[in-house]
N, C-alpha and C. Protein backbone atom coordinates (compact mmCIF):
# COMPACT_ATOMS: atom_id res chain seq x y z
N UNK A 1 175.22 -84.40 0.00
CA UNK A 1 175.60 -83.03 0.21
C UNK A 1 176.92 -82.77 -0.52
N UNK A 2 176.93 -81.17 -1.26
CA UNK A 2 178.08 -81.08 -1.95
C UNK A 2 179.23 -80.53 -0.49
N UNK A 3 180.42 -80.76 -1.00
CA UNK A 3 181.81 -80.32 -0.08
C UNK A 3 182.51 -79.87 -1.62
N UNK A 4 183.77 -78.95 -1.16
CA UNK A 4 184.55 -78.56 -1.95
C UNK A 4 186.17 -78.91 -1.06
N UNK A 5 186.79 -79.13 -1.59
CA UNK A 5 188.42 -79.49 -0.93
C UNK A 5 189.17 -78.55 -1.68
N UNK A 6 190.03 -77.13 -1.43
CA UNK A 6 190.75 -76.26 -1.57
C UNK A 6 192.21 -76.65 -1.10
N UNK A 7 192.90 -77.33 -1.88
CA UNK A 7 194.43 -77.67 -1.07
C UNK A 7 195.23 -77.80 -2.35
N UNK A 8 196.29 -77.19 -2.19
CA UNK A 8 197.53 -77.06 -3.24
C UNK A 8 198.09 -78.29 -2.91
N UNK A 9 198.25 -78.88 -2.07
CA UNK A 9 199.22 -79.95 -1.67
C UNK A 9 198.39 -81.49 -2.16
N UNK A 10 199.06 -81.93 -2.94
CA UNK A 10 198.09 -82.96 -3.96
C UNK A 10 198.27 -84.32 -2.92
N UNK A 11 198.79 -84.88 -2.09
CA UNK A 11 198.46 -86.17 -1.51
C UNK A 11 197.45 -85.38 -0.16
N UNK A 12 197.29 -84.22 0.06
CA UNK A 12 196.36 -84.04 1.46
C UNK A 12 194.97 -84.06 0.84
N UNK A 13 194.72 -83.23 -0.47
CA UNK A 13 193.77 -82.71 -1.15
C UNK A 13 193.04 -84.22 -1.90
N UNK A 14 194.01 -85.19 -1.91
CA UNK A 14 193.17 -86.45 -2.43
C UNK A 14 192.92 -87.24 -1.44
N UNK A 15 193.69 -87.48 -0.33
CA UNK A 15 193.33 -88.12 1.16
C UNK A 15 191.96 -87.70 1.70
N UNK A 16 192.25 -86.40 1.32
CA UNK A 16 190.72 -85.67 1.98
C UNK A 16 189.22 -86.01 1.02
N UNK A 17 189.57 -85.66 -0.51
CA UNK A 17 189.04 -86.32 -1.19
C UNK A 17 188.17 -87.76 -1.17
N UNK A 18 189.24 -88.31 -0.85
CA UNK A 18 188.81 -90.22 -1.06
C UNK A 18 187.91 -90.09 0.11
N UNK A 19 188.27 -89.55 1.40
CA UNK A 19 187.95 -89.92 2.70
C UNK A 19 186.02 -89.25 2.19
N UNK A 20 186.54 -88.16 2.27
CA UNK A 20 184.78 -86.94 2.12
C UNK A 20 184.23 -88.53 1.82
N UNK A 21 184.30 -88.61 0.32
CA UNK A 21 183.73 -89.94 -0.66
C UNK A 21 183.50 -91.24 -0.05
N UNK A 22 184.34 -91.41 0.47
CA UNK A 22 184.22 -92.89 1.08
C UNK A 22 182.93 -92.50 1.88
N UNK A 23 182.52 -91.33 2.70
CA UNK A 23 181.64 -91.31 3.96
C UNK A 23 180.37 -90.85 3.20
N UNK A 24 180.57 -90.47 1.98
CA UNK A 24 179.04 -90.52 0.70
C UNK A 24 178.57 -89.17 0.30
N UNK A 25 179.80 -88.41 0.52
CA UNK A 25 179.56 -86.80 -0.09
C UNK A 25 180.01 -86.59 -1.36
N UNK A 26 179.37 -86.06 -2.31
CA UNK A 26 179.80 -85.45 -3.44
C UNK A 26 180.61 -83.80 -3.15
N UNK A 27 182.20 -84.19 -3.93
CA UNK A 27 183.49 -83.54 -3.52
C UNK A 27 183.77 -83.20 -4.93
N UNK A 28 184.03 -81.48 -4.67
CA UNK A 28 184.62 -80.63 -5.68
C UNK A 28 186.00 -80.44 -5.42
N UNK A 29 186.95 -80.76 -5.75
CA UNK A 29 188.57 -80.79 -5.63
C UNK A 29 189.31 -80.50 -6.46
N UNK A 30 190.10 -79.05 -6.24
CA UNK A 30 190.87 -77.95 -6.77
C UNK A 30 192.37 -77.92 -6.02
N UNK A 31 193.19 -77.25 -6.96
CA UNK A 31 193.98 -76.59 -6.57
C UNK A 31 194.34 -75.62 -6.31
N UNK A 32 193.89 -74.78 -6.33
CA UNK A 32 193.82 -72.66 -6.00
C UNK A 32 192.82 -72.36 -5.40
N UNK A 33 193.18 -71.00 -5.19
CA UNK A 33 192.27 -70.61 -4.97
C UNK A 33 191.05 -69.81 -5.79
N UNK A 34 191.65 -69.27 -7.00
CA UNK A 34 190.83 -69.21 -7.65
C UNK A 34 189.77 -69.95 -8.47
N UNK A 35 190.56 -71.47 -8.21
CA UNK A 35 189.09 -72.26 -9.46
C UNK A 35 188.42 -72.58 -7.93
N UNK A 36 188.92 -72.53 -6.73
CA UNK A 36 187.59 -72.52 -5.39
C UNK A 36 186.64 -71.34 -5.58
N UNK A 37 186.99 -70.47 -5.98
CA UNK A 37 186.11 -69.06 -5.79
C UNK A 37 185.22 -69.44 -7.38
N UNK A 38 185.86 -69.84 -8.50
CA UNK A 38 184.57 -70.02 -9.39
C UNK A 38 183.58 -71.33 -8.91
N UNK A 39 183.78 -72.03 -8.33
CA UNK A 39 182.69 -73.20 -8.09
C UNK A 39 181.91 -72.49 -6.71
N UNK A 40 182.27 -71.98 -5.88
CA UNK A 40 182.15 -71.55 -4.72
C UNK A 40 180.70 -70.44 -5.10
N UNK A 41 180.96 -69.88 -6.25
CA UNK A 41 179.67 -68.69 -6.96
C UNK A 41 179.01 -69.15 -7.55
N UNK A 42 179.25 -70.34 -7.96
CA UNK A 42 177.94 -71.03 -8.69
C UNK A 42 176.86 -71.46 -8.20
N UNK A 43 175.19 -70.82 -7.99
CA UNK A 43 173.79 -71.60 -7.09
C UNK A 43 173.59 -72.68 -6.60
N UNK A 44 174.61 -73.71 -7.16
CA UNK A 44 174.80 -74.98 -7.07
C UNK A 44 175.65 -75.16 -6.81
N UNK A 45 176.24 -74.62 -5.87
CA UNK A 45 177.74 -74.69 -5.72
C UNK A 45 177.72 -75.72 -3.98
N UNK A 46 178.67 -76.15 -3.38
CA UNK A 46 178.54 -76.54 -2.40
C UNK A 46 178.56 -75.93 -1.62
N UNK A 47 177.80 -76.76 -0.43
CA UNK A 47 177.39 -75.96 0.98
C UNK A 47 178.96 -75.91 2.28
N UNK A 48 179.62 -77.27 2.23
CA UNK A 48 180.27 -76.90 3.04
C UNK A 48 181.82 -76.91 2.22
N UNK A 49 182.85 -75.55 2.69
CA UNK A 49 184.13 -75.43 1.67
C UNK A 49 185.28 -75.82 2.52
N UNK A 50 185.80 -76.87 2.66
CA UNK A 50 186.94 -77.23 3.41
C UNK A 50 188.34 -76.19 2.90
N UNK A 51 189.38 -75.59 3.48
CA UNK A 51 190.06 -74.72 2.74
C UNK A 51 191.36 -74.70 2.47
N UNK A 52 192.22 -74.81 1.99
CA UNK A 52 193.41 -74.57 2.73
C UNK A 52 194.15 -72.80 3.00
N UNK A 53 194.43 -72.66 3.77
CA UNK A 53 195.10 -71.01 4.00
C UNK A 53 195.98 -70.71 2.75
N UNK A 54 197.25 -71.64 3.02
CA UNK A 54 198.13 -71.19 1.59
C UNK A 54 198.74 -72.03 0.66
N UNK A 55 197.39 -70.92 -0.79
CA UNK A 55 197.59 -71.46 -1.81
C UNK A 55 197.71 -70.32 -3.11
N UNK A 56 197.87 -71.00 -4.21
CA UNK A 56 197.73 -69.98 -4.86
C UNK A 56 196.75 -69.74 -5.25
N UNK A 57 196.86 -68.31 -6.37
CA UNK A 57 195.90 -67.76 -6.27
C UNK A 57 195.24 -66.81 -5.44
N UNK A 58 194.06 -67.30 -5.12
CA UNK A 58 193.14 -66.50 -3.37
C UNK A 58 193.88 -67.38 -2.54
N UNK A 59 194.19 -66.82 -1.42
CA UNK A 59 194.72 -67.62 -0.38
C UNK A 59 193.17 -68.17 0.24
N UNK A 60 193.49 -69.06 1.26
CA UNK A 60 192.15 -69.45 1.96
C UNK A 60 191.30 -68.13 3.03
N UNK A 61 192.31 -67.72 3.30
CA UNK A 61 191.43 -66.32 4.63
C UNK A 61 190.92 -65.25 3.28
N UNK A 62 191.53 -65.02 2.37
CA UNK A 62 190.85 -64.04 1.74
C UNK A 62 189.76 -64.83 1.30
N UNK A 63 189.57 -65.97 0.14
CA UNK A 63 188.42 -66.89 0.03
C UNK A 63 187.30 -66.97 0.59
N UNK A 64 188.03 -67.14 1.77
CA UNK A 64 186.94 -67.27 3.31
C UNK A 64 185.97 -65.75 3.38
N UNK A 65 186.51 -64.64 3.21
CA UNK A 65 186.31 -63.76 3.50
C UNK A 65 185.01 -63.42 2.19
N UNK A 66 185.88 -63.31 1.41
CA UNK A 66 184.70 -63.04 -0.19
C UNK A 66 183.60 -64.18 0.31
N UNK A 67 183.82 -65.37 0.54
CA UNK A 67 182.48 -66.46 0.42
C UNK A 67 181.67 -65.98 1.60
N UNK A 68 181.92 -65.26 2.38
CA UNK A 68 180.75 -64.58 3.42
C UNK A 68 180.25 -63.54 3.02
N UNK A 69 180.41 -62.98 1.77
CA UNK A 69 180.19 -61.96 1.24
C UNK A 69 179.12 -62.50 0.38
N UNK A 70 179.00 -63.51 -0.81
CA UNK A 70 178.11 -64.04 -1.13
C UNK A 70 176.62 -64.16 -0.59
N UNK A 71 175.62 -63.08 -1.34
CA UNK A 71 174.20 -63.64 -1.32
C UNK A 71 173.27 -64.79 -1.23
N UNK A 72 173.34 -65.68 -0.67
CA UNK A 72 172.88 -66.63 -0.47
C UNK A 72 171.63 -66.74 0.48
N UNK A 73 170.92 -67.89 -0.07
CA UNK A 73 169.82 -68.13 1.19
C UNK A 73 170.21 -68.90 2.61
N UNK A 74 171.18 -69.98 2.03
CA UNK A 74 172.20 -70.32 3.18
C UNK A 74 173.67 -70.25 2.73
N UNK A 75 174.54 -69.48 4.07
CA UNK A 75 175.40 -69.39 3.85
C UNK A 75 176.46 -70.79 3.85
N UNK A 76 177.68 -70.59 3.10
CA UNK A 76 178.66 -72.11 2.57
C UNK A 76 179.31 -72.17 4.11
N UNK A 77 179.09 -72.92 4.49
CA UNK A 77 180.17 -73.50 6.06
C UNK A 77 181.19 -73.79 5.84
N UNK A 78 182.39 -73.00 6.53
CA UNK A 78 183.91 -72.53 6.07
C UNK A 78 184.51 -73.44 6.87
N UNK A 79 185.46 -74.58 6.48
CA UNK A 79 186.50 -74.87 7.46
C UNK A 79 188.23 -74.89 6.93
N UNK A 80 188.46 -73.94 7.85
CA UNK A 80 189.95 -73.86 7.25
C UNK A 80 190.73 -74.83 7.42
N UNK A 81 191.59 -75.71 6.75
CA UNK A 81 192.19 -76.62 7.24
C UNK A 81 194.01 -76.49 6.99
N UNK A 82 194.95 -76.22 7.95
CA UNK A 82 196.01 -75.77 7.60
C UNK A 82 196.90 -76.01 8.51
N UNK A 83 198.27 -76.03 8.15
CA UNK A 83 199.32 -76.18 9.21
C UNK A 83 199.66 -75.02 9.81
N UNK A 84 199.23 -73.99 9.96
CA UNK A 84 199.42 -73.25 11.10
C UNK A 84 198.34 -73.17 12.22
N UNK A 85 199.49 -73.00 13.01
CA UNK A 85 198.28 -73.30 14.30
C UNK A 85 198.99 -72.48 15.76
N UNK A 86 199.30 -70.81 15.45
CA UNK A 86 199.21 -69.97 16.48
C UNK A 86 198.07 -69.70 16.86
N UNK A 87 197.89 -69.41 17.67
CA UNK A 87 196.25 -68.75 18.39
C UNK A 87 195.89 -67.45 17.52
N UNK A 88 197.49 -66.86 17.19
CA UNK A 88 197.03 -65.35 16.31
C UNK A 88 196.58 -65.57 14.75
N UNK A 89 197.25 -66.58 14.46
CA UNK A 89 196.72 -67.34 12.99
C UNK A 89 195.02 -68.37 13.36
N UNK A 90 194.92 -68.74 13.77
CA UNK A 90 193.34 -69.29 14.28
C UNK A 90 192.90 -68.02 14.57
N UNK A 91 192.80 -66.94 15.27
CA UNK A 91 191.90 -66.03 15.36
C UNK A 91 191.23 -65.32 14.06
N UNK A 92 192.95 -64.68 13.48
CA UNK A 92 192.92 -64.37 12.02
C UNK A 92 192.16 -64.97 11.01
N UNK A 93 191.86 -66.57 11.23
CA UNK A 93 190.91 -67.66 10.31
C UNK A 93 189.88 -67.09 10.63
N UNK A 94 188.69 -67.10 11.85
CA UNK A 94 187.77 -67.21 12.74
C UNK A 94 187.03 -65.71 12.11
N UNK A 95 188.28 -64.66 12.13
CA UNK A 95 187.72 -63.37 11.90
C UNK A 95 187.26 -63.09 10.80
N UNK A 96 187.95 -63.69 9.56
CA UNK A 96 187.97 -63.86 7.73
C UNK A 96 186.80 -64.60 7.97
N UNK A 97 185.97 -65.57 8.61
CA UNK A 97 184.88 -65.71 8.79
C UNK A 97 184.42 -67.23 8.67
N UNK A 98 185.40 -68.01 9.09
CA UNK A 98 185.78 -69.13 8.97
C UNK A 98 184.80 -69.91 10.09
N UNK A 99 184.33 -70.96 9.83
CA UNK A 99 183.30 -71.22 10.91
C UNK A 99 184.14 -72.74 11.96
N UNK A 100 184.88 -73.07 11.16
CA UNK A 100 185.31 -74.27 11.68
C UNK A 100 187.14 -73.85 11.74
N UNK A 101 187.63 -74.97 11.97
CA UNK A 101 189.74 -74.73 12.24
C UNK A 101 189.90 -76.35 12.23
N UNK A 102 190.71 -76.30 11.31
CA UNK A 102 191.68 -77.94 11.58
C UNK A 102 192.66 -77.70 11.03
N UNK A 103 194.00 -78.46 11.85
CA UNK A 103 195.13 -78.09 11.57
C UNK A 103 195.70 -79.36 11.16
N UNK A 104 196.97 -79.11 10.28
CA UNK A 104 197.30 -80.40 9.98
C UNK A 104 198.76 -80.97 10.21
N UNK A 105 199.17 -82.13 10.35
CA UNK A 105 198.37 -83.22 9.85
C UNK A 105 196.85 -83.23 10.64
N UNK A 106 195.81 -83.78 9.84
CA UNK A 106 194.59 -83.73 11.11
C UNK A 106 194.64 -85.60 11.12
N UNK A 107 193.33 -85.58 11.60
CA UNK A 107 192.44 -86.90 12.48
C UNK A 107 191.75 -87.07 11.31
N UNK A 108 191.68 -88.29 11.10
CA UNK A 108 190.02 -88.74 10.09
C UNK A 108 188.99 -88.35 10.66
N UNK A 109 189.24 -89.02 12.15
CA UNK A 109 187.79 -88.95 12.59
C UNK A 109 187.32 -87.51 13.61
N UNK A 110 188.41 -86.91 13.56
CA UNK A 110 188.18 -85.61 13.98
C UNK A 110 187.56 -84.67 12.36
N UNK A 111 187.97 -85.13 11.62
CA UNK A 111 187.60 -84.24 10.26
C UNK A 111 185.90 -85.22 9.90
N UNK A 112 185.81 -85.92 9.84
CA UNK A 112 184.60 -86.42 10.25
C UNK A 112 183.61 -85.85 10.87
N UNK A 113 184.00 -85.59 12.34
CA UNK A 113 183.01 -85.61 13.38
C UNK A 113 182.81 -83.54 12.89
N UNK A 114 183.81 -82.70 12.21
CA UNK A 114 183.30 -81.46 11.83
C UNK A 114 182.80 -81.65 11.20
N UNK A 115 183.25 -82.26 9.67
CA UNK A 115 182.09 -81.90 8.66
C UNK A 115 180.86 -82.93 9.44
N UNK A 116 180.70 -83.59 9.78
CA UNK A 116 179.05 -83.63 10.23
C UNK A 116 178.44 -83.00 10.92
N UNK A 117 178.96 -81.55 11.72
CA UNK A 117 178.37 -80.75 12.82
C UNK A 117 177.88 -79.53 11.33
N UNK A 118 179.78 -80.21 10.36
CA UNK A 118 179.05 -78.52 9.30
C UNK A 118 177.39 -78.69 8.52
N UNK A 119 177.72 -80.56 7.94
CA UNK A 119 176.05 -80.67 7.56
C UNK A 119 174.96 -80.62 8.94
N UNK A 120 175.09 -80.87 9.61
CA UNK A 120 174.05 -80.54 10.41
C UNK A 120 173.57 -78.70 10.92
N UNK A 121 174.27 -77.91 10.59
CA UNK A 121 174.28 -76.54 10.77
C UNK A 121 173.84 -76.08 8.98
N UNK A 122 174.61 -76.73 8.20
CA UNK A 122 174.17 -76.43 6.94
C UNK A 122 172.22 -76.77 6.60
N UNK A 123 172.29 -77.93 7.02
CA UNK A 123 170.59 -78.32 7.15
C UNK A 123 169.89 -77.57 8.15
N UNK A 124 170.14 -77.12 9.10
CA UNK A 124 168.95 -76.45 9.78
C UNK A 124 168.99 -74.55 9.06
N UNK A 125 169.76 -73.96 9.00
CA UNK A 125 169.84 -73.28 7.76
C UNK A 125 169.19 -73.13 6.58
N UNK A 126 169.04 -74.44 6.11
CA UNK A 126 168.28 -74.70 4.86
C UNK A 126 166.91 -74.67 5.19
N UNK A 127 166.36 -75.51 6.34
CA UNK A 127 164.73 -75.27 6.83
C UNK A 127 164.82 -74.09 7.32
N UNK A 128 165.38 -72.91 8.21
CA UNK A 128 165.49 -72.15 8.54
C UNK A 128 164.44 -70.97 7.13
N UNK A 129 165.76 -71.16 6.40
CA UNK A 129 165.74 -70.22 5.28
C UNK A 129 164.42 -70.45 4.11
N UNK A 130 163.56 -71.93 3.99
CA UNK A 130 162.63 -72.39 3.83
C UNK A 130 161.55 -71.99 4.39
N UNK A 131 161.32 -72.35 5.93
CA UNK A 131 160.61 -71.24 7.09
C UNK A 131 160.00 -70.04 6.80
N UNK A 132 161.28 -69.31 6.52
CA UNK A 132 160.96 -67.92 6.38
C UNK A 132 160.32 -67.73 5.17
N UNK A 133 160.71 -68.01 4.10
CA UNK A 133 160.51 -67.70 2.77
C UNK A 133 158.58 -68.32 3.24
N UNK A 134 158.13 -69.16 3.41
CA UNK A 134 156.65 -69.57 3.98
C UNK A 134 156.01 -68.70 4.45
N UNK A 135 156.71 -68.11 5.66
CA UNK A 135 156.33 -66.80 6.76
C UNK A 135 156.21 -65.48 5.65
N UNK A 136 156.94 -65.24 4.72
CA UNK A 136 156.92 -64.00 3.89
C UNK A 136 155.81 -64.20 2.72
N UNK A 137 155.41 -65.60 2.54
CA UNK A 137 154.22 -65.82 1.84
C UNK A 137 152.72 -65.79 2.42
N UNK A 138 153.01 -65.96 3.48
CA UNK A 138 151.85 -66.14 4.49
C UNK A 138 152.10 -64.51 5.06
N UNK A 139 152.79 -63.92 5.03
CA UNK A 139 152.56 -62.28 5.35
C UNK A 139 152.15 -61.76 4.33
N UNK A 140 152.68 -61.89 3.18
CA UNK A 140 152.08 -61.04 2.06
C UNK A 140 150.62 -61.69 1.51
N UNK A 141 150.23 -62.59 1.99
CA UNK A 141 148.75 -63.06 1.99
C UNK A 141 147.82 -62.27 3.28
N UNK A 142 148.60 -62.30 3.94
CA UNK A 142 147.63 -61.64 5.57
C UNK A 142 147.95 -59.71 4.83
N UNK A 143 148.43 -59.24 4.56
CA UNK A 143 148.85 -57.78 4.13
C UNK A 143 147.90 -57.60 2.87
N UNK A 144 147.83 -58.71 2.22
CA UNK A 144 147.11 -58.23 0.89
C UNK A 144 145.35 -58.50 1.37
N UNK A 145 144.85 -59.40 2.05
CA UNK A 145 143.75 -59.68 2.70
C UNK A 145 143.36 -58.53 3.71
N UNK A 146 144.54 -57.30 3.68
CA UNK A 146 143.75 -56.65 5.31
C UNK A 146 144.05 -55.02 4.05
N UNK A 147 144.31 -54.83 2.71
CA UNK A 147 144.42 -54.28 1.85
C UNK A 147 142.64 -53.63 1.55
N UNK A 148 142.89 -52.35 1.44
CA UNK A 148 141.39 -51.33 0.94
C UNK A 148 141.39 -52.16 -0.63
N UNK A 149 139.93 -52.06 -1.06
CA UNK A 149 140.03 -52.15 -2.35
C UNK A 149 138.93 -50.99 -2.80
N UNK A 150 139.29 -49.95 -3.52
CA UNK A 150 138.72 -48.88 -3.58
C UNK A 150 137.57 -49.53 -4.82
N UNK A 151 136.21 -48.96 -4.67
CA UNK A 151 135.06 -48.75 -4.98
C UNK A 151 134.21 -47.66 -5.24
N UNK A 152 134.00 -47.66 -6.04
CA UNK A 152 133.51 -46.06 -7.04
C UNK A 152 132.38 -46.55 -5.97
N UNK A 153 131.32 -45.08 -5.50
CA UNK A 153 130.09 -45.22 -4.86
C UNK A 153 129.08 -45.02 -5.38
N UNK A 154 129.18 -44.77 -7.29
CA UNK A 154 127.87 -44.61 -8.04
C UNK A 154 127.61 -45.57 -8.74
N UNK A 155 129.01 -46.02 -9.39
CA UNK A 155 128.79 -47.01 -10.31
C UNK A 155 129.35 -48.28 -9.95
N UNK A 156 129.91 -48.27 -8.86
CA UNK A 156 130.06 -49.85 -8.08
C UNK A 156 131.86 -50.23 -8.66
N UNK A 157 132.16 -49.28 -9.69
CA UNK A 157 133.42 -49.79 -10.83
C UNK A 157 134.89 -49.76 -9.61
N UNK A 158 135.67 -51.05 -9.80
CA UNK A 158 136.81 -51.25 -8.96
C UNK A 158 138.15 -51.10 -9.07
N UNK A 159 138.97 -49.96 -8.42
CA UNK A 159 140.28 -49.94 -9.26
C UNK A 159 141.10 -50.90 -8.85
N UNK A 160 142.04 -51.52 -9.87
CA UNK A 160 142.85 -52.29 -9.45
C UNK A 160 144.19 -51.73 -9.33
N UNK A 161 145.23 -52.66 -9.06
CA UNK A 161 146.75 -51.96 -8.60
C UNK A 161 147.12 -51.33 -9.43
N UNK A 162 147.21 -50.55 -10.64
CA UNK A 162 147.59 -49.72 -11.84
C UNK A 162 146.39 -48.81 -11.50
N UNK A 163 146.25 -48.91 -11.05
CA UNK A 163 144.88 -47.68 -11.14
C UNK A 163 143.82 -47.43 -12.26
N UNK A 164 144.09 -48.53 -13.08
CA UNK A 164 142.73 -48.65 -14.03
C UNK A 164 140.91 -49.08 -13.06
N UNK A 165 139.84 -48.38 -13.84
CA UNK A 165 139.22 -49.02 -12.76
C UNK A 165 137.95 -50.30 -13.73
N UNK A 166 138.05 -50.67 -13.21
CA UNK A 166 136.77 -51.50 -13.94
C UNK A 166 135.38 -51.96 -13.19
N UNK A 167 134.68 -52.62 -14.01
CA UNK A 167 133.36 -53.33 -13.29
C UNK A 167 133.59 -54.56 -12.62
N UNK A 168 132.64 -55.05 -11.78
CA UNK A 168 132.94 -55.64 -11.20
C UNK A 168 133.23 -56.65 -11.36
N UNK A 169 131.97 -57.17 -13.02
CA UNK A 169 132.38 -58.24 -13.55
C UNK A 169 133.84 -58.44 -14.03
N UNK A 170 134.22 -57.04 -14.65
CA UNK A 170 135.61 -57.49 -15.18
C UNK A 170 136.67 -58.12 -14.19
N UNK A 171 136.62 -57.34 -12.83
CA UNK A 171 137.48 -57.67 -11.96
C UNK A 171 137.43 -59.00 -11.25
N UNK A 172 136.42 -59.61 -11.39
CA UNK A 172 136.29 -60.30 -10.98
C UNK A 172 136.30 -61.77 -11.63
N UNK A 173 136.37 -61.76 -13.32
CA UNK A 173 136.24 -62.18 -14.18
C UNK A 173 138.31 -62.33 -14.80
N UNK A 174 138.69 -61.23 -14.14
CA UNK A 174 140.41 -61.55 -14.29
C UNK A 174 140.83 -62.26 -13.08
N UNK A 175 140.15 -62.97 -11.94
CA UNK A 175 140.64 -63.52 -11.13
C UNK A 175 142.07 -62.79 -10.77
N UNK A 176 142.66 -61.86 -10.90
CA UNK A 176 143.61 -61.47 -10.31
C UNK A 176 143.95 -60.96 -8.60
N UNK A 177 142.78 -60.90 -8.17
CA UNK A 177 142.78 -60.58 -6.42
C UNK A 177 142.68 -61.78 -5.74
N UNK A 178 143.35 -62.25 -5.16
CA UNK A 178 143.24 -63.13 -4.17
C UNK A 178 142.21 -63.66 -3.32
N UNK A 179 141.38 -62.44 -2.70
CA UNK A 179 140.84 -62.00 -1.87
C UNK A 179 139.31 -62.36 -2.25
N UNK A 180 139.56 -63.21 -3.70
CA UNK A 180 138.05 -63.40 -4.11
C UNK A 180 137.80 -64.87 -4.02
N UNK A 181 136.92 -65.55 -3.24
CA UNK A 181 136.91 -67.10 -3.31
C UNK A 181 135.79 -67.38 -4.17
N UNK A 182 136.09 -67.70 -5.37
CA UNK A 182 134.81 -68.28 -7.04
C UNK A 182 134.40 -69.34 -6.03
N UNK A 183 132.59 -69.09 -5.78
CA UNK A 183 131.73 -69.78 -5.04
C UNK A 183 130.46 -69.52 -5.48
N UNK A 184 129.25 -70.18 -5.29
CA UNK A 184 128.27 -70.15 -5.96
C UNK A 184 127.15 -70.47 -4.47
N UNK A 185 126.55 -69.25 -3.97
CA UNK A 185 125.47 -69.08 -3.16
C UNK A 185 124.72 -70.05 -3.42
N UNK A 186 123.89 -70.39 -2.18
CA UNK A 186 122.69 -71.38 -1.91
C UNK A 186 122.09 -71.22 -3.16
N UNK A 187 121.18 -69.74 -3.33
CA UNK A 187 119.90 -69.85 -4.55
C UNK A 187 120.65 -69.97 -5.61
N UNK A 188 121.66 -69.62 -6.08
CA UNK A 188 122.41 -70.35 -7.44
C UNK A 188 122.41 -71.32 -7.61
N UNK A 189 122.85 -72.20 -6.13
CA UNK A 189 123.16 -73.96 -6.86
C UNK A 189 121.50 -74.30 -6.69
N UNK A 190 120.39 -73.69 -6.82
CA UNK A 190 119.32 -74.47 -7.18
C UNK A 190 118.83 -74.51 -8.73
């Protein structure tokens, strides 16, 4: 799983680094906030963005804020990680849309035990968002199966979705309807 590490402060941002790595994540590690926001937009970008609040550039709450803004099929799991730690500054994180809070200095194994709740929320997300995309294939199969298909009543000729109409052979001969299973009746296969 990809992670991204957002920290101006170069011995936290490589501590955090080595550590992600050591536990077998592939780690994107910046200093700003702006080269976080170009990897952060890329399709391939990572799922969970560790942050820091203040840096240059985008600070982390604005960051935070734009990366929930992002179109995605699953959204990037935000954890801010920073030395402030009022309740009014943690709320302020939480609200910018921050899913996680660690303050620092932190815990290994407290930074651990989040990012594995973030991949585990990041993965059900991912089947989630898989799921559905199935369910919207399997609806637009049940919608197109319960679909009129208009039929001239003299000459048998079938319009298709452009409204051209043709014979039956043709239509049936472009395999383009779904709704047609190519099968060959009893007295045929003799």
């Amino acid at each position: 799983m990809k992670l991204l590490i957002a920290e101006d402060e170069y011995t936290t941002r490589i501590t955090v680094q080595v550590v992600l790595e050591q536990w077998g994540y592939s780690v994107d590690s910046v200093e700003d906030g702006s080269a976080a926001w170009k990897i952060l937009q890329r399709p391939d970008g990572p799922q969970i963005a560790i942050l820091d609040w203040e840096m240059p550039g985008i600070d982390g709450v604005e960051l935070c804020t734009k990366v929930k803004m992002l179109e995605r099929e699953t959204p990037i799991y935000v954890i801010l990680l920073t030395g402030r730690d009022a309740q009014n500054d943690i709320l302020k994180g939480f609200d910018a849309g921050a899913d996680d809070y660690i303050t620092k200095p932190f815990d290994e194994n407290e930074l651990r035990a989040r990012v594995r709740v973030a991949e585990r929320l990041v993965n059900i997300q991912a089947e989630l968002a898989k799921s559905n995309e199935e369910l919207r294939t399997v609806l637009n199969h049940v919608e197109m199966l319960q679909s009129n298909i208009p039929v001239c009543t003299h000459c048998n000729c079938i319009q298709n979705e452009d409204g051209a109409w043709r014979t039956m052979e043709e239509y049936v001969q472009a395999e383009e309807d779904q709704r047609f299973q190519y099968t060959s009746c009893p007295h045929c296969k003799k």
